[in-house]
Each structure stands twice: as structure tokens, then as C-alpha cells.
C-alpha atoms as a PDB file:
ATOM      1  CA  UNK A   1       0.390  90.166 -18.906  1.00  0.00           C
ATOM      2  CA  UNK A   2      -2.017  87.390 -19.779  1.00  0.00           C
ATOM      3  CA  UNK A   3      -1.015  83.753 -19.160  1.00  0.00           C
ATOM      4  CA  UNK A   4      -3.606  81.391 -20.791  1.00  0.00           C
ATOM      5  CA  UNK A   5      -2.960  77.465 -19.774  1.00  0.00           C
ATOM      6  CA  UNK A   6      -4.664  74.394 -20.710  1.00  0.00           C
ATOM      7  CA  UNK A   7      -5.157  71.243 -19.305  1.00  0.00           C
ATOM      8  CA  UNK A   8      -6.267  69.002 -22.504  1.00  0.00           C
ATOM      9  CA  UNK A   9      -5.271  65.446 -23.055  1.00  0.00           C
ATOM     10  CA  UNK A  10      -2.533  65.580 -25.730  1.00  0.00           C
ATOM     11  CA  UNK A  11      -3.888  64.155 -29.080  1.00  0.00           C
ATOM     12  CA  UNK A  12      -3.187  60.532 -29.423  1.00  0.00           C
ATOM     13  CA  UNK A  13      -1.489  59.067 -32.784  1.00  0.00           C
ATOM     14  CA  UNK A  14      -3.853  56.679 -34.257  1.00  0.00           C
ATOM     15  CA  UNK A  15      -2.353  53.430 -35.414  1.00  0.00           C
ATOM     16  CA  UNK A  16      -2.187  52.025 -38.509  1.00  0.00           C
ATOM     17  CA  UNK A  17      -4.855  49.884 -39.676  1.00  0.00           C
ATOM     18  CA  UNK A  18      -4.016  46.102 -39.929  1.00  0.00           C
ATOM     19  CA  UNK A  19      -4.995  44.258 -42.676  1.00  0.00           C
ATOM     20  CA  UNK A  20      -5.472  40.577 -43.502  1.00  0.00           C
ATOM     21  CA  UNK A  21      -2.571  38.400 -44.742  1.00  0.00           C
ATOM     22  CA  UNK A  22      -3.864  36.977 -47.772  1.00  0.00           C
ATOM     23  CA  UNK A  23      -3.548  33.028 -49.410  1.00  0.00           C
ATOM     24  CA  UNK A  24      -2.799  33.243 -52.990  1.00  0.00           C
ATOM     25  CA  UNK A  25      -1.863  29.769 -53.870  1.00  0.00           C
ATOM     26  CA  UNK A  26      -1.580  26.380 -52.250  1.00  0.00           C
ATOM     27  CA  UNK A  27       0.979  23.662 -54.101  1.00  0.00           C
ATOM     28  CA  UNK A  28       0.416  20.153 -52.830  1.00  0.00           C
ATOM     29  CA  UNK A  29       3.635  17.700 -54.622  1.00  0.00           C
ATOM     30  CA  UNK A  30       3.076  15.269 -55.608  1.00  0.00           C
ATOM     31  CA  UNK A  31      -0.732  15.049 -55.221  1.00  0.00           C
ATOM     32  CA  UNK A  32      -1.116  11.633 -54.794  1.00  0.00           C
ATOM     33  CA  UNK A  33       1.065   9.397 -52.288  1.00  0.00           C
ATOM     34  CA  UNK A  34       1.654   6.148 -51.163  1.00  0.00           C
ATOM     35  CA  UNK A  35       1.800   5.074 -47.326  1.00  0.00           C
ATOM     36  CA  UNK A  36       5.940   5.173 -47.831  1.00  0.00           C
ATOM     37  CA  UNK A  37       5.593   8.757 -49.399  1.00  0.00           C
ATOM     38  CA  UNK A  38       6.167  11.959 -48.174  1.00  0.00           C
ATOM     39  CA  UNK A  39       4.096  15.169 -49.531  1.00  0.00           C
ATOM     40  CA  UNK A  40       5.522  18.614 -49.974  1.00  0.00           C
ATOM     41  CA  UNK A  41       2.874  21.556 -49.410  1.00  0.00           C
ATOM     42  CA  UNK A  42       3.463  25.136 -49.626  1.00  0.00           C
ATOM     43  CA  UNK A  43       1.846  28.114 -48.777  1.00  0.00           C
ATOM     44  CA  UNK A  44       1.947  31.093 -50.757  1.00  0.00           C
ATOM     45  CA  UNK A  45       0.769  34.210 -48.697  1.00  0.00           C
ATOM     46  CA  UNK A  46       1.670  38.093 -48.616  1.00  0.00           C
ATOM     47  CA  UNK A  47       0.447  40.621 -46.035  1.00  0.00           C
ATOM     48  CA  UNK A  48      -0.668  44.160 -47.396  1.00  0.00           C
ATOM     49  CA  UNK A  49       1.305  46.044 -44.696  1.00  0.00           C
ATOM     50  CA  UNK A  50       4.738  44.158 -45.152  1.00  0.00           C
ATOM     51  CA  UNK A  51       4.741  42.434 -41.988  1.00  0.00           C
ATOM     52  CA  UNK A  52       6.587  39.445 -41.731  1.00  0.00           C
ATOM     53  CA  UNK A  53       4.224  36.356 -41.430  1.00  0.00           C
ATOM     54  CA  UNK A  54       4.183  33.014 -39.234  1.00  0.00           C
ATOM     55  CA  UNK A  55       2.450  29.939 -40.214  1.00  0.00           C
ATOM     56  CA  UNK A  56       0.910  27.003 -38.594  1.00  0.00           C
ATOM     57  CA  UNK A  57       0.338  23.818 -39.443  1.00  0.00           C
ATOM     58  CA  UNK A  58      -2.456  21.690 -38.617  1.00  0.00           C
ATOM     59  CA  UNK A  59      -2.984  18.010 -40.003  1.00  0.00           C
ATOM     60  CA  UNK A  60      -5.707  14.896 -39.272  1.00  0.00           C
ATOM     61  CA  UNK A  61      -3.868  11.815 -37.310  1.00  0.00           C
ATOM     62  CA  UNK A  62      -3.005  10.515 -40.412  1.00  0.00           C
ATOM     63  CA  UNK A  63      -0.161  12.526 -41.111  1.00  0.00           C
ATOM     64  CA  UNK A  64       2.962  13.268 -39.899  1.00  0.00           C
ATOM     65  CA  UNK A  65       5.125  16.649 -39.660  1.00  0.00           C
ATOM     66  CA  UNK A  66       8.624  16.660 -40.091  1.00  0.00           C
ATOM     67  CA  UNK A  67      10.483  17.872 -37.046  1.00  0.00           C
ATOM     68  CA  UNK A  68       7.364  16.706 -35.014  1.00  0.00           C
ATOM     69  CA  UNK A  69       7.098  13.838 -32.581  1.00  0.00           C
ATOM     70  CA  UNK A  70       4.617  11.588 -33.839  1.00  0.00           C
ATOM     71  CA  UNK A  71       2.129  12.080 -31.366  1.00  0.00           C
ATOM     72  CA  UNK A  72       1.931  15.920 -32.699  1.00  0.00           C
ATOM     73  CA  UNK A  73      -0.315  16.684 -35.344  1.00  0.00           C
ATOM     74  CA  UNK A  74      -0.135  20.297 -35.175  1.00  0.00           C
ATOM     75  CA  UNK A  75       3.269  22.933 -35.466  1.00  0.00           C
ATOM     76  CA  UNK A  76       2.694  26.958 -34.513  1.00  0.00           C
ATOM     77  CA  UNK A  77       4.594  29.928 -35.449  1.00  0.00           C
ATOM     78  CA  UNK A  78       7.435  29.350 -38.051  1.00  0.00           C
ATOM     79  CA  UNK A  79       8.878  31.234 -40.710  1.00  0.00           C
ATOM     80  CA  UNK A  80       8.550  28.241 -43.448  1.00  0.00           C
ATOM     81  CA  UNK A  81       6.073  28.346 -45.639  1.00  0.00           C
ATOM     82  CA  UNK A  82       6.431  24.582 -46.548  1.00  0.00           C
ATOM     83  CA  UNK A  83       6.823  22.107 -44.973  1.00  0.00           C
ATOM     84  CA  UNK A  84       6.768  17.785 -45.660  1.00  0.00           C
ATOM     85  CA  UNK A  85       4.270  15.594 -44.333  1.00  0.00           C
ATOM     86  CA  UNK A  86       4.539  11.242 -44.225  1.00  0.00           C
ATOM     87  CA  UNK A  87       1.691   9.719 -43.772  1.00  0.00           C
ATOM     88  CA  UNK A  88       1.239   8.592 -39.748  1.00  0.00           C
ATOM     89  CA  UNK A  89      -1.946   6.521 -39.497  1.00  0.00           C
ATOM     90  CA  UNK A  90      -2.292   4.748 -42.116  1.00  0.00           C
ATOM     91  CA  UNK A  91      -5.588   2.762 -42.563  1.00  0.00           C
ATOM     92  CA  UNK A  92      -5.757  -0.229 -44.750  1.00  0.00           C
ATOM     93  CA  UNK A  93      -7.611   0.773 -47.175  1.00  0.00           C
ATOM     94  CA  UNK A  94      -7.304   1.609 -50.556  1.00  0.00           C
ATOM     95  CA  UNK A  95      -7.701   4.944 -51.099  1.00  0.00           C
ATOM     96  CA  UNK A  96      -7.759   8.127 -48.406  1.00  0.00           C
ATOM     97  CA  UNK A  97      -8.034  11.643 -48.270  1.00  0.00           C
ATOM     98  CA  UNK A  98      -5.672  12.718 -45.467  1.00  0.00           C
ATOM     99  CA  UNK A  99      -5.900  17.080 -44.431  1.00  0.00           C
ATOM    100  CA  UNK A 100      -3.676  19.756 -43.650  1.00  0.00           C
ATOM    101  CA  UNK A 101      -4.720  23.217 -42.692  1.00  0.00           C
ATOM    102  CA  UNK A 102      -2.329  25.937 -43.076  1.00  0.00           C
ATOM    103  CA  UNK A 103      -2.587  29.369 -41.808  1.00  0.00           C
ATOM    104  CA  UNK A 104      -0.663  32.644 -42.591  1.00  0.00           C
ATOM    105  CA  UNK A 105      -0.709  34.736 -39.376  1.00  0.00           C
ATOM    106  CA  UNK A 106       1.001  38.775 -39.342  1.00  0.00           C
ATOM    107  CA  UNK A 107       1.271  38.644 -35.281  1.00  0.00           C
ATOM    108  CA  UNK A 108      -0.772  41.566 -35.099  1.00  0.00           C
ATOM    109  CA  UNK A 109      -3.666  39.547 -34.710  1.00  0.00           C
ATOM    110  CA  UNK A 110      -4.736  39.060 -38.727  1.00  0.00           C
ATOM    111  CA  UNK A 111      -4.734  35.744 -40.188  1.00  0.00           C
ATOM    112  CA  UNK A 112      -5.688  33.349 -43.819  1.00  0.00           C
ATOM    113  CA  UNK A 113      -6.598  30.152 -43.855  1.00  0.00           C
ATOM    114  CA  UNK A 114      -6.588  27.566 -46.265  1.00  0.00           C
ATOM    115  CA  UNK A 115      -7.642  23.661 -46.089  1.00  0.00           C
ATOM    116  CA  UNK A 116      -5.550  20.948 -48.761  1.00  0.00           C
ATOM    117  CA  UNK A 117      -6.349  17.933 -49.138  1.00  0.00           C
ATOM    118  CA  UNK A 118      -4.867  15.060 -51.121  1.00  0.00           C
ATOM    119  CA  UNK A 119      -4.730  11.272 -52.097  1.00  0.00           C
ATOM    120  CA  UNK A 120      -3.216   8.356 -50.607  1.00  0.00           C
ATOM    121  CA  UNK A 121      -3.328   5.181 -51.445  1.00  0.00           C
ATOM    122  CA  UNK A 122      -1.891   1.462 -51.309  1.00  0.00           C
END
């Protein structure tokens, strides 16, 4: 009788790759506000492997976030891909170009990034 045994590692699965979430579109409504104005921006993104995506939101100190103190110019990890912005800040001046950075994260450690910017003025 032969007995043959083996003492190999077992054969690891590989995991799936992860791809990029990817931006498609940016709408910024209306594209030009006042200082008693609020802005609407969304944030069209899809990820290749179906994952369900987060999405921060990042602004200059001249807006505001809805839902945010207004010391907070930033908001992490929700499900919305819009959100309203007022503007905080506001300079006198006539005419500004206030930012907003949003990114489109899978959780797996892939993200997109986009930068919007629009007008404001008296």
C-alpha cells in the first residue's frame, strides 16, 4: 500500500480587480448666484464593478453645505450625489468664483474627482 501526502499551501483565490469609479457629468444650477442664493450641484458617477459609491464634498470658505455647521467646509461619505450649497463668506465684491470639489469613492479604495466652479455676484 502506498500512501503519498503533501504538505503544499492550498491555492489562494485571487480577488477581483478594482476599478476606478468614473465622473461622467457635473450639473452646477443655476450657474450663477447671488449672495442670498443657494446652488444645486450634482455628481454623476458609475463604478465598473457595481459597487455602491460614497461621495464627499469639499468647498472654499465661501460656501456653505446644507446639513453642515457653518464652520464646516467639508462633508465625507454619503450616499447623495447632490447636494445645495449658500454662499458662507461672502466678500464684497462684485463678482467671485467660489469651488466645490466632489469625489466619487467605491470603499474599496478607488476614487474620481472632479473640481466646479461657478459665479457669484452682488
Amino acid at each position: 500500500m502506498l500512501l503519498n501526502l503533501s504538505c503544499s499551501d492550498p491555492v489562494k483565490p485571487e480577488k477581483p480587480e478594482n476599478h476606478r469609479p468614473q465622473i461622467s457629468s457635473v450639473t452646477v444650477v443655476p450657474k450663477v448666484v447671488s449672495p442670498s442664493d443657494s446652488v444645486v450641484i450634482t455628481c454623476y458617477a458609475s463604478d465598473p464593478d457595481k459597487d455602491t459609491l460614497v461621495y464627499d464634498w469639499i468647498t472654499d470658505g465661501r460656501l456653505h453645505i446644507k446639513g453642515t455647521s457653518d464652520r464646516e467646509h467639508s462633508l465625507y461619505n454619503t450616499f447623495e450625489n447632490s447636494h445645495v450649497f449658500y454662499p458662507n463668506n461672502w466678500r464684497n465684491v462684485d463678482l467671485d468664483t467660489p469651488w466645490v470639489q466632489c469625489f466619487a469613492r467605491d470603499r474599496r479604495g478607488m476614487s474620481d474627482a472632479v473640481l466646479v466652479q461657478f459665479i457669484m455676484k452682488k
